[in-house]
Protein backbone atom coordinates (compact mmCIF):
# COMPACT_ATOMS: atom_id res chain seq x y z
CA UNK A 1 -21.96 3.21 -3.11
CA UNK A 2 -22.10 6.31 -4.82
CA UNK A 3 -18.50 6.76 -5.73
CA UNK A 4 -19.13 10.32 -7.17
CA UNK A 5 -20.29 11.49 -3.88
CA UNK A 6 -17.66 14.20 -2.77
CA UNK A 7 -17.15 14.37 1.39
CA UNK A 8 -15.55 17.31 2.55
CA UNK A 9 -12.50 15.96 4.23
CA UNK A 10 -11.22 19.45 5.43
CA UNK A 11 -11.45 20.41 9.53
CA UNK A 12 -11.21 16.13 10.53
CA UNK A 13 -7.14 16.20 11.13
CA UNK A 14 -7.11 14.42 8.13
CA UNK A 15 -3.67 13.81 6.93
CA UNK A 16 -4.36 14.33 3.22
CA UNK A 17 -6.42 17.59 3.36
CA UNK A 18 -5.34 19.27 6.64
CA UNK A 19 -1.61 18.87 6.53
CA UNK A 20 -0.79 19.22 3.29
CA UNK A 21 1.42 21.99 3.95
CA UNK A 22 3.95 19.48 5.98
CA UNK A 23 5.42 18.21 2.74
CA UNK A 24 4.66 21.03 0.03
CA UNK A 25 4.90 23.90 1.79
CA UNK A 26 1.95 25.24 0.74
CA UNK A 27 -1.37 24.54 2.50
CA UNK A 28 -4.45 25.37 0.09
CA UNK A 29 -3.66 22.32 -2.21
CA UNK A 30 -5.71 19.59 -3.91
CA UNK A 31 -4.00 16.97 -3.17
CA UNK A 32 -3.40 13.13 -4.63
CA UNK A 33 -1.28 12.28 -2.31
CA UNK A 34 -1.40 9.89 1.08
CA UNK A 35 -2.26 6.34 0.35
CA UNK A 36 -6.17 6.56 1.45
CA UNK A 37 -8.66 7.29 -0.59
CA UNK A 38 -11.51 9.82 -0.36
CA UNK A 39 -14.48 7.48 -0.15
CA UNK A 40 -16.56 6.58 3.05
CA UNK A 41 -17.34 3.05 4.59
CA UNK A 42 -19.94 1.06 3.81
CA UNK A 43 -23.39 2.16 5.08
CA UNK A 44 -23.96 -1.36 6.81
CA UNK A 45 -20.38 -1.08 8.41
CA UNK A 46 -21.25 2.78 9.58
CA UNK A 47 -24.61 1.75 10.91
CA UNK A 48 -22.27 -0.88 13.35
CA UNK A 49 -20.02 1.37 14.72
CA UNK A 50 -22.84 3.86 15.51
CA UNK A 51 -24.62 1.33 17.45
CA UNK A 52 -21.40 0.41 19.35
CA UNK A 53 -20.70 3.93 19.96
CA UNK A 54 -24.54 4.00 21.46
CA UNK A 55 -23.56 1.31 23.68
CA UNK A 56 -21.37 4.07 25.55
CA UNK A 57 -18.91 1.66 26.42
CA UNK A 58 -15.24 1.30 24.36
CA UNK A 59 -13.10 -0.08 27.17
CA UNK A 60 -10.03 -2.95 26.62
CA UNK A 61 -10.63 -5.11 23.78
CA UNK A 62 -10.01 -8.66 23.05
CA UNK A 63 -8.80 -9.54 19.37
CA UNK A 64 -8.02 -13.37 19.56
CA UNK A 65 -11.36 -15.44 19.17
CA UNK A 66 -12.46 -16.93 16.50
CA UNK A 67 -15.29 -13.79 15.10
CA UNK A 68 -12.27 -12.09 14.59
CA UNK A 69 -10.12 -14.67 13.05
CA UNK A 70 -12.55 -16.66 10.68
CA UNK A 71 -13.34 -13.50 9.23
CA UNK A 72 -9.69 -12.87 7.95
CA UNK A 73 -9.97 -16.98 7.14
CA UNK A 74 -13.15 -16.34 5.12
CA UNK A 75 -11.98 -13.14 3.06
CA UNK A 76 -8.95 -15.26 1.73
CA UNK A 77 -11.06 -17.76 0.59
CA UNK A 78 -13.53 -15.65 -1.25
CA UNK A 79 -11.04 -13.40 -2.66
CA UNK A 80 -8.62 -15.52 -3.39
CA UNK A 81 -9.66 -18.89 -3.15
CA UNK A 82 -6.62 -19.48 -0.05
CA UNK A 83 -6.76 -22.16 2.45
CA UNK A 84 -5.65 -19.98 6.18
CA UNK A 85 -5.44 -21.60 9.21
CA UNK A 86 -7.18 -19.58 11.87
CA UNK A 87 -4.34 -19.98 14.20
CA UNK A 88 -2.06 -18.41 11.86
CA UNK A 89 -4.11 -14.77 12.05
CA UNK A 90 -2.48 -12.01 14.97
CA UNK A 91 -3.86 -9.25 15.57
CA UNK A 92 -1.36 -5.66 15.06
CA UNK A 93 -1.97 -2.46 15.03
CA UNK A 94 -0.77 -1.30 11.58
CA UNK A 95 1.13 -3.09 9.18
CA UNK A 96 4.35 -0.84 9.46
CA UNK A 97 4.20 -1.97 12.76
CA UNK A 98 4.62 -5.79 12.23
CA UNK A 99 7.40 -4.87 9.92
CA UNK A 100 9.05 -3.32 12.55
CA UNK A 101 8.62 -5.87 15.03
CA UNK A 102 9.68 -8.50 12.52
CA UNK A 103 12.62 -6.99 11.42
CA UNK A 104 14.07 -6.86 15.32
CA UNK A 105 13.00 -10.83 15.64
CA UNK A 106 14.46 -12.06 12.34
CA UNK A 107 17.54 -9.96 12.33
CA UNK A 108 20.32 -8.11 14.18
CA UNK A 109 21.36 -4.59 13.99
CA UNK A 110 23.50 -3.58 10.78
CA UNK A 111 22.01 -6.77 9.02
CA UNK A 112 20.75 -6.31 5.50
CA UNK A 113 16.65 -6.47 4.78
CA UNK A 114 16.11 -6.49 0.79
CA UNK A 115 13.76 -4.25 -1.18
CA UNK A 116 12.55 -4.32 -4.34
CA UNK A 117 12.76 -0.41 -5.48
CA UNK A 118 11.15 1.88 -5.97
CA UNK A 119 9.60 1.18 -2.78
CA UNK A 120 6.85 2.71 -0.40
CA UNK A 121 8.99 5.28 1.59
CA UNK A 122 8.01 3.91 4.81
CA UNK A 123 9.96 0.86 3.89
CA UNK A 124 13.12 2.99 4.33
CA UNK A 125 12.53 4.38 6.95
CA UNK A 126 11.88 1.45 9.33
CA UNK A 127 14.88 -0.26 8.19
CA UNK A 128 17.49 2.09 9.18
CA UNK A 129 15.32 3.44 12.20
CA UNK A 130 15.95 0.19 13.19
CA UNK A 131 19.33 0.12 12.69
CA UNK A 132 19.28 -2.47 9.88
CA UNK A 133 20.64 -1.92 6.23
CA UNK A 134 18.65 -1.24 2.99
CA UNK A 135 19.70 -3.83 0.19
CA UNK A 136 18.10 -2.41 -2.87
CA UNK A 137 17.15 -4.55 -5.57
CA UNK A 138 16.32 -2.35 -8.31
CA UNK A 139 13.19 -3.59 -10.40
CA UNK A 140 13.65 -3.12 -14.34
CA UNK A 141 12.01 -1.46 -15.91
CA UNK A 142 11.19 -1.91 -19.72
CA UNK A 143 8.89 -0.03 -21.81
CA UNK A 144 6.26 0.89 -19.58
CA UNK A 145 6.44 -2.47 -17.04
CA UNK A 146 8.51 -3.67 -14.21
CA UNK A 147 9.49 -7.02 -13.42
CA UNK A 148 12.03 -8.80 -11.02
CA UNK A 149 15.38 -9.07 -11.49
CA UNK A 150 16.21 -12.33 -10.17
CA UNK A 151 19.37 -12.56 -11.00
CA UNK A 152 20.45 -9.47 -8.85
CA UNK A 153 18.36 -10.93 -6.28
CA UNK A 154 20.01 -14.40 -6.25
CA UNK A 155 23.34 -12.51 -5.43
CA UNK A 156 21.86 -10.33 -2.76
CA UNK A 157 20.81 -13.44 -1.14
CA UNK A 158 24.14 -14.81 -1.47
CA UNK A 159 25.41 -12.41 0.94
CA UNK A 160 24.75 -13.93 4.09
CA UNK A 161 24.19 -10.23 5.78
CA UNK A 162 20.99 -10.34 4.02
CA UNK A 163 18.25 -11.79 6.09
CA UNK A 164 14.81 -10.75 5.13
CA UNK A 165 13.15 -10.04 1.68
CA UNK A 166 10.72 -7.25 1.86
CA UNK A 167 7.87 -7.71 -0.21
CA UNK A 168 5.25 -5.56 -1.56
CA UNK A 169 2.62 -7.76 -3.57
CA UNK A 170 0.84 -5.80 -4.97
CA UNK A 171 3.96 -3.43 -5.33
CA UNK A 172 3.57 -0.22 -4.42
CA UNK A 173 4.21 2.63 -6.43
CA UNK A 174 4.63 0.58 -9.65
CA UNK A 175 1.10 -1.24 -9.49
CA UNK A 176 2.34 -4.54 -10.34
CA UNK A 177 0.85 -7.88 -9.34
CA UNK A 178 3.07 -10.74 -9.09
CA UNK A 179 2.50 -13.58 -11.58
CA UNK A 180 2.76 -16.82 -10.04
CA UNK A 181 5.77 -18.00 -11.49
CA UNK A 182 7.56 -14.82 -10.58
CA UNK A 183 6.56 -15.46 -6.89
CA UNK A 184 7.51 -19.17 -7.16
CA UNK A 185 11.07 -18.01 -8.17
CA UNK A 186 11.37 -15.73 -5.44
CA UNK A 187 10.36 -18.62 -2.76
CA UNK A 188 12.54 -21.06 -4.05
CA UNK A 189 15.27 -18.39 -3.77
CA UNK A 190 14.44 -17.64 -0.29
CA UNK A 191 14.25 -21.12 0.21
CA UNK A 192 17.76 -22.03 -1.30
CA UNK A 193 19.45 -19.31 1.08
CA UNK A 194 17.50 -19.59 4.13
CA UNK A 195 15.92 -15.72 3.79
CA UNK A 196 12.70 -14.96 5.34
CA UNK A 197 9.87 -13.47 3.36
CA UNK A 198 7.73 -10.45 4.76
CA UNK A 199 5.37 -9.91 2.32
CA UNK A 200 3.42 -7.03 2.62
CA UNK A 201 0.17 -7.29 0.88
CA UNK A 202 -2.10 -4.51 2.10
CA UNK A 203 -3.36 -3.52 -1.46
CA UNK A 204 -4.27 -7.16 -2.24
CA UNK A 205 -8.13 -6.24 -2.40
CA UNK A 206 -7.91 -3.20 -5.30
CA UNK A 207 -6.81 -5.17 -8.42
CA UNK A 208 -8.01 -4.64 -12.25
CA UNK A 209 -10.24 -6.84 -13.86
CA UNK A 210 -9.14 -10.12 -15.14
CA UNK A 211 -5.55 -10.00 -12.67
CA UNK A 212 -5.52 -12.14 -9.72
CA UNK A 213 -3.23 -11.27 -6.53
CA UNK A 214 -1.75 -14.49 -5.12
CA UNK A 215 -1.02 -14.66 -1.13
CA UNK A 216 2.06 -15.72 -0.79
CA UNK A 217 1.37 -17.92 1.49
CA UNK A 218 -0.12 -20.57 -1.74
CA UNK A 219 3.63 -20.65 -2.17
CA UNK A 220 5.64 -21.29 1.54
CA UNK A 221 4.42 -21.43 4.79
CA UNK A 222 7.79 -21.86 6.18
CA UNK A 223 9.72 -18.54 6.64
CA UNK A 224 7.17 -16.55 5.81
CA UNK A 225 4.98 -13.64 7.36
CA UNK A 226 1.89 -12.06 5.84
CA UNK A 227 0.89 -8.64 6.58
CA UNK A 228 -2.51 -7.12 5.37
CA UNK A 229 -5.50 -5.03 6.66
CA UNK A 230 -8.65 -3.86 5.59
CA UNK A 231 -7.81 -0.04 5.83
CA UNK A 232 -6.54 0.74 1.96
CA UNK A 233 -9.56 -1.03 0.87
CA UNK A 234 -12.55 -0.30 2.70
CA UNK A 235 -10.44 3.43 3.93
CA UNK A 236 -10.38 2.70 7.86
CA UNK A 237 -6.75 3.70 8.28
CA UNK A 238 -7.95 6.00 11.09
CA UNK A 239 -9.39 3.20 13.07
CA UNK A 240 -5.77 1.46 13.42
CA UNK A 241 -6.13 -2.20 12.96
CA UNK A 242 -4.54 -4.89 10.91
CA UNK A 243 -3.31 -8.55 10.62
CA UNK A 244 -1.24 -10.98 10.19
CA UNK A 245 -0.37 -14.31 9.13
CA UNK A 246 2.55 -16.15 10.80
CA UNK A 247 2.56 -20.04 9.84
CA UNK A 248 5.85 -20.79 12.34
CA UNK A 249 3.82 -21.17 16.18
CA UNK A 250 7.72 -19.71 18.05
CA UNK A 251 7.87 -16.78 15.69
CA UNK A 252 4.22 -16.22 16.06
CA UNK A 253 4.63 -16.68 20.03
CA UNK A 254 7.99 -14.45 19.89
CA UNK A 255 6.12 -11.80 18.45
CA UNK A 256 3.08 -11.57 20.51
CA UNK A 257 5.26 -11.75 23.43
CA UNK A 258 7.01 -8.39 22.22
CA UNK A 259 3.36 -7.60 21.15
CA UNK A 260 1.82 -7.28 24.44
CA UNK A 261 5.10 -7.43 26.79
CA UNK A 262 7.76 -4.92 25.45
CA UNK A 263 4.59 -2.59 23.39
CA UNK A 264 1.99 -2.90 25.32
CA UNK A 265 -0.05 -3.31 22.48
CA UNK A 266 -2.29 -6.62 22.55
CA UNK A 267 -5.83 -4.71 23.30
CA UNK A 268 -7.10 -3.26 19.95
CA UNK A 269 -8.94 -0.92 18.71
CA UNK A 270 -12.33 -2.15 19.13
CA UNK A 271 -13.94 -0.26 16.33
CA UNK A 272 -11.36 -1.17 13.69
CA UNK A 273 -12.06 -4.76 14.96
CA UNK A 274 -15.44 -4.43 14.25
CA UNK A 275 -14.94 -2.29 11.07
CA UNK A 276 -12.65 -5.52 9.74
CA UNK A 277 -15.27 -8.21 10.79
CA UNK A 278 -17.81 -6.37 9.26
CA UNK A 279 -16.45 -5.35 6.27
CA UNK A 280 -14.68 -8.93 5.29
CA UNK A 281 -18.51 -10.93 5.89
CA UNK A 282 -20.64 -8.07 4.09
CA UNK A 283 -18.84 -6.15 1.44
CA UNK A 284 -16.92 -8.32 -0.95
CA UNK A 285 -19.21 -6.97 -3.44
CA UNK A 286 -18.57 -3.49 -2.64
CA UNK A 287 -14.85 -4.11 -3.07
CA UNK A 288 -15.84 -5.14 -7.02
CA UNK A 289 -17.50 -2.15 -7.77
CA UNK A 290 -14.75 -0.05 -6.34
CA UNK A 291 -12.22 -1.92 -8.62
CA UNK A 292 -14.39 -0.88 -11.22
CA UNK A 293 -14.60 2.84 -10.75
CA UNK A 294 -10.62 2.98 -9.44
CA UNK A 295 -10.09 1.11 -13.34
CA UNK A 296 -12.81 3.52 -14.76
CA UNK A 297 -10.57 6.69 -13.18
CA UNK A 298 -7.58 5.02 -14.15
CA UNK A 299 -8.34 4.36 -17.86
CA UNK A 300 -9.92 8.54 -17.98
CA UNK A 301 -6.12 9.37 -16.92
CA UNK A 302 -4.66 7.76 -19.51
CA UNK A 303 -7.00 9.24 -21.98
CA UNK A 304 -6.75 12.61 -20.17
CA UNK A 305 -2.58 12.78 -20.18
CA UNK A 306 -2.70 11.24 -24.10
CA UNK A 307 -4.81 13.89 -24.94
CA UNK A 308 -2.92 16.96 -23.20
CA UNK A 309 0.10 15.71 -21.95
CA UNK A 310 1.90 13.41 -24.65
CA UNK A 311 5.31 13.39 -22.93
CA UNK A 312 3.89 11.92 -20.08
CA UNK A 313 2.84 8.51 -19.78
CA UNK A 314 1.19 6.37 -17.57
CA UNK A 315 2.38 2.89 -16.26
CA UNK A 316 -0.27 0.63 -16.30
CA UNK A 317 -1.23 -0.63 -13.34
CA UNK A 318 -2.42 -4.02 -12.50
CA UNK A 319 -3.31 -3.06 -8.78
CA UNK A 320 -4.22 -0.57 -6.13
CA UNK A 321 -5.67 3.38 -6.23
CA UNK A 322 -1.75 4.88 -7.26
CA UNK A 323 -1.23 5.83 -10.67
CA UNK A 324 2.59 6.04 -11.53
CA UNK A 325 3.12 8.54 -14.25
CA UNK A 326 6.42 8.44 -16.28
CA UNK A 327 7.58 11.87 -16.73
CA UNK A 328 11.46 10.75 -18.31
CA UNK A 329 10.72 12.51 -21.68
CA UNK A 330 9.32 15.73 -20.05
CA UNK A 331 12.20 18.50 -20.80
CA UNK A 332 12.25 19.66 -16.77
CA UNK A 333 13.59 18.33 -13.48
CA UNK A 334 11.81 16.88 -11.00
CA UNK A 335 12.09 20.14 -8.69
CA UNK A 336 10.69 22.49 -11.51
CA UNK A 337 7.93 20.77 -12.19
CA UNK A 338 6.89 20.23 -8.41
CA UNK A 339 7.32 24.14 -8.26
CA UNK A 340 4.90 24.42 -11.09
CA UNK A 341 2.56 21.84 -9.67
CA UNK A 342 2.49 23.22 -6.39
CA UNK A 343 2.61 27.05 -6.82
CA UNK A 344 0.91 27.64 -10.68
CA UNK A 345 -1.62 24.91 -10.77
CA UNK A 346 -2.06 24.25 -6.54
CA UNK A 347 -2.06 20.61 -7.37
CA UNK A 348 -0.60 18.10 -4.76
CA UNK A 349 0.92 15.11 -6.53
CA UNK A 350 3.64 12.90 -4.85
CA UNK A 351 7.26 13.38 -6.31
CA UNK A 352 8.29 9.46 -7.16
CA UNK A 353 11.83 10.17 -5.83
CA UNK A 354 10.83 9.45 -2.12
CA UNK A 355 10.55 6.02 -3.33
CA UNK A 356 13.78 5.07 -4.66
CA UNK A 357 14.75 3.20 -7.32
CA UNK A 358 14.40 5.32 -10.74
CA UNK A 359 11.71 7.19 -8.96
CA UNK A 360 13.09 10.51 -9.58
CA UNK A 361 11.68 10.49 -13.27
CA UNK A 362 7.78 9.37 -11.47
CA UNK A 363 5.08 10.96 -10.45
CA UNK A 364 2.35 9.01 -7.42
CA UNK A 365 -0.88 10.09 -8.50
CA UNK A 366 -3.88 8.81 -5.69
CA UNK A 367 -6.99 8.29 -8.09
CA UNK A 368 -9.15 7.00 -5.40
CA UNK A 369 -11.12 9.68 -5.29
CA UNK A 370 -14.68 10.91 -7.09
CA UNK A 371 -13.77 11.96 -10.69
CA UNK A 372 -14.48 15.03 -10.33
CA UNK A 373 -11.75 15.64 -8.36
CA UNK A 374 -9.58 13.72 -10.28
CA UNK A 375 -10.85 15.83 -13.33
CA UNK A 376 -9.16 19.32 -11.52
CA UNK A 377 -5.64 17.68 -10.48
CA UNK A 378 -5.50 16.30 -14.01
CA UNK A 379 -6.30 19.82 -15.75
CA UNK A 380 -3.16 20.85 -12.82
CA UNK A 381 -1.33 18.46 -14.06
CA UNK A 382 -2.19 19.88 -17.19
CA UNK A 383 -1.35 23.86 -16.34
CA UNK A 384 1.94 22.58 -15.35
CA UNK A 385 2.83 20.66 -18.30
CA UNK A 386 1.77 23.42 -20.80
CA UNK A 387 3.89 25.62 -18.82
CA UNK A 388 6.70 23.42 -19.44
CA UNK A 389 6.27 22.92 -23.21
CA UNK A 390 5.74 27.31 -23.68
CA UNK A 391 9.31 27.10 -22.18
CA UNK A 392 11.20 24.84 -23.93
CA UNK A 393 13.58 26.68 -26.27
């Protein structure tokens, strides 16, 4: 794939581009924001869904056969060399969605579900929508990396409130993949107080070179959920279709039961069925050149914001397309510098303090995107910061 190709996303409803104005206020932005990335999908999987849209015919859908299935089973075992039983894999409509869903079977109302923060916002926002409570465990941070405090976590878990351990791996906004010991810990924890583990691992696929993401599922297969799709990586978020992994058969039978009883939801979307099938048998080596250009764009940031912006820094990140920029030493608030962002240099980069923890002193930059893109938020980002320094007493 040409990664430098640039697709004019305006006039498709696209979240991104077309409704920028929603959360900035201000619509003729360039924005590095929503967690999808700016590149197309692969010409073979294209070519597919044009000859099923030929066929003329898109009527219900049936996910749960074994095309479907040993496709997921297959990707696991390529990618990360993980033994998945096919029976495990159920089909859902978006990850947020088996969150959701999980949340009501595993818990009761004004229960406590654990987060490690900062957190992706949406994570918030499902707890308390459904009534639940967000127990924060705040990740530490310490010069320029994050890592677990288990401690904290231990007496979290304690608390008996505290049901469910929401897990991003890879974590989302800080980039970090978890080692295998620091997973271990956290499953023998769960294990010790009876806590289930939904791990959320949609950004498994986009990882640097040299780290290796580790399903948690190598670790427990008791109390334990996976969630994942192929949307972040192969950018089919639009098609709405995802997976998951549930070892236990009741909890897997409680939840398609909700699934297609309560919802109304068990007949997918046959083109994001399709998209996934194709995508996880044809384009694992697709997904390695993308790592490479998402680390190429990643390392030019760094360079970029050393060069002209030397009170920022950059966390490095160890996984997916969002750069998390450290902005702590930068002599204005959060709101000042999203003024300047957004109304001097019409740049749209995500303020960090949507996603808790010590996010307020972050910036989410998306980098999945051609570089020349990247190149004109950065010299923003840039305009802004000068702006800054000229006004500093």
């Amino acid at each position: 794939m040409n990664f430098d190709q640039v697709i004019n996303r305006k006039g498709t409803y696209c979240t991104q581009w077309d409704y920028v104005y929603d959360r900035f206020g201000k619509a003729d932005l360039l924005p590095f924001t929503i967690s999808d990335t700016d590149f197309p999908l692969p010409e073979s999987t294209i070519q597919l869904l044009k000859k099923r849209l030929d066929h003329g015919i898109l009527g219900y859908t049936r996910w749960n056969h074994p095309d479907f299935k040993e496709s997921v089973v297959s990707w696991f075992k390529q990618r990360f060399d993980s033994t998945i039983d096919s029976d495990w894999v159920v089909y859902s409509p978006s990850v947020m969605y088996s969150v959701s869903l999980l949340i009501r079977l595993l818990s009761q109302e004004g229960q406590g579900v654990i987060v490690q923060t900062p957190a992706y916002d949406a994570f918030y926002k499902t707890i308390r929508t459904n009534q639940r409570q967000v127990v924060e465990n705040p990740l530490c941070y310490h010069e320029g990396r994050y890592s677990i405090n288990c401690d904290h976590l231990e007496s979290l878990m304690q608390d008996s409130q505290n049901r469910i351990l929401l897990l991003c791996s890879p974590h989302n906004p800080t980039g970090r993949v978890w080692q295998r010991e620091e997973l271990q810990k956290i499953v023998n924890l769960c294990q010790q107080y009876q806590v289930f583990i939904i791990s959320d691992e949609i950004h498994m696929d986009i990882v640097r070179q040299g780290t290796q993401h580790h399903p948690i599922l190598d670790f427990k297969q008791t109390g334990v959920a996976l969630l994942s799709s192929g949307s972040k990586t192969f950018n089919f978020a639009g098609l709405l279709f995802s997976y998951l992994m549930i070892p236990d058969q009741d909890l897997r039978d409680q939840f398609l039961s909700l699934l297609k009883g309560a919802d109304g939801l068990s007949s997918p979307s046959n083109l994001g069925m399709l998209a996934t099938m194709d995508t996880y048998q044809h384009a694992g080596d697709l997904v390695d050149e993308l790592n490479q250009y998402i680390e190429q764009n990643e390392q030019r940031t760094i360079e970029f914001i050393e060069q002209y912006c030397p009170k920022l820094s950059v966390v490095p990140a160890e996984a997916t397309y969002l750069l998390w920029i450290d902005m702590s030493q930068l002599p204005s608030s959060m709101k000042d510098f999203q003024n300047l962002l957004v109304n001097q240099a019409k740049v749209a980069i995500m303020d960090g303090s949507v996603y808790g923890g010590n996010g307020a002193d972050f910036l989410r930059l998306n980098i999945g995107c051609p570089w020349s893109k990247l190149q004109a938020g950065l010299n923003g980002l840039r305009l802004a910061y000068e702006i800054v320094e000229q006004q500093k007493p």
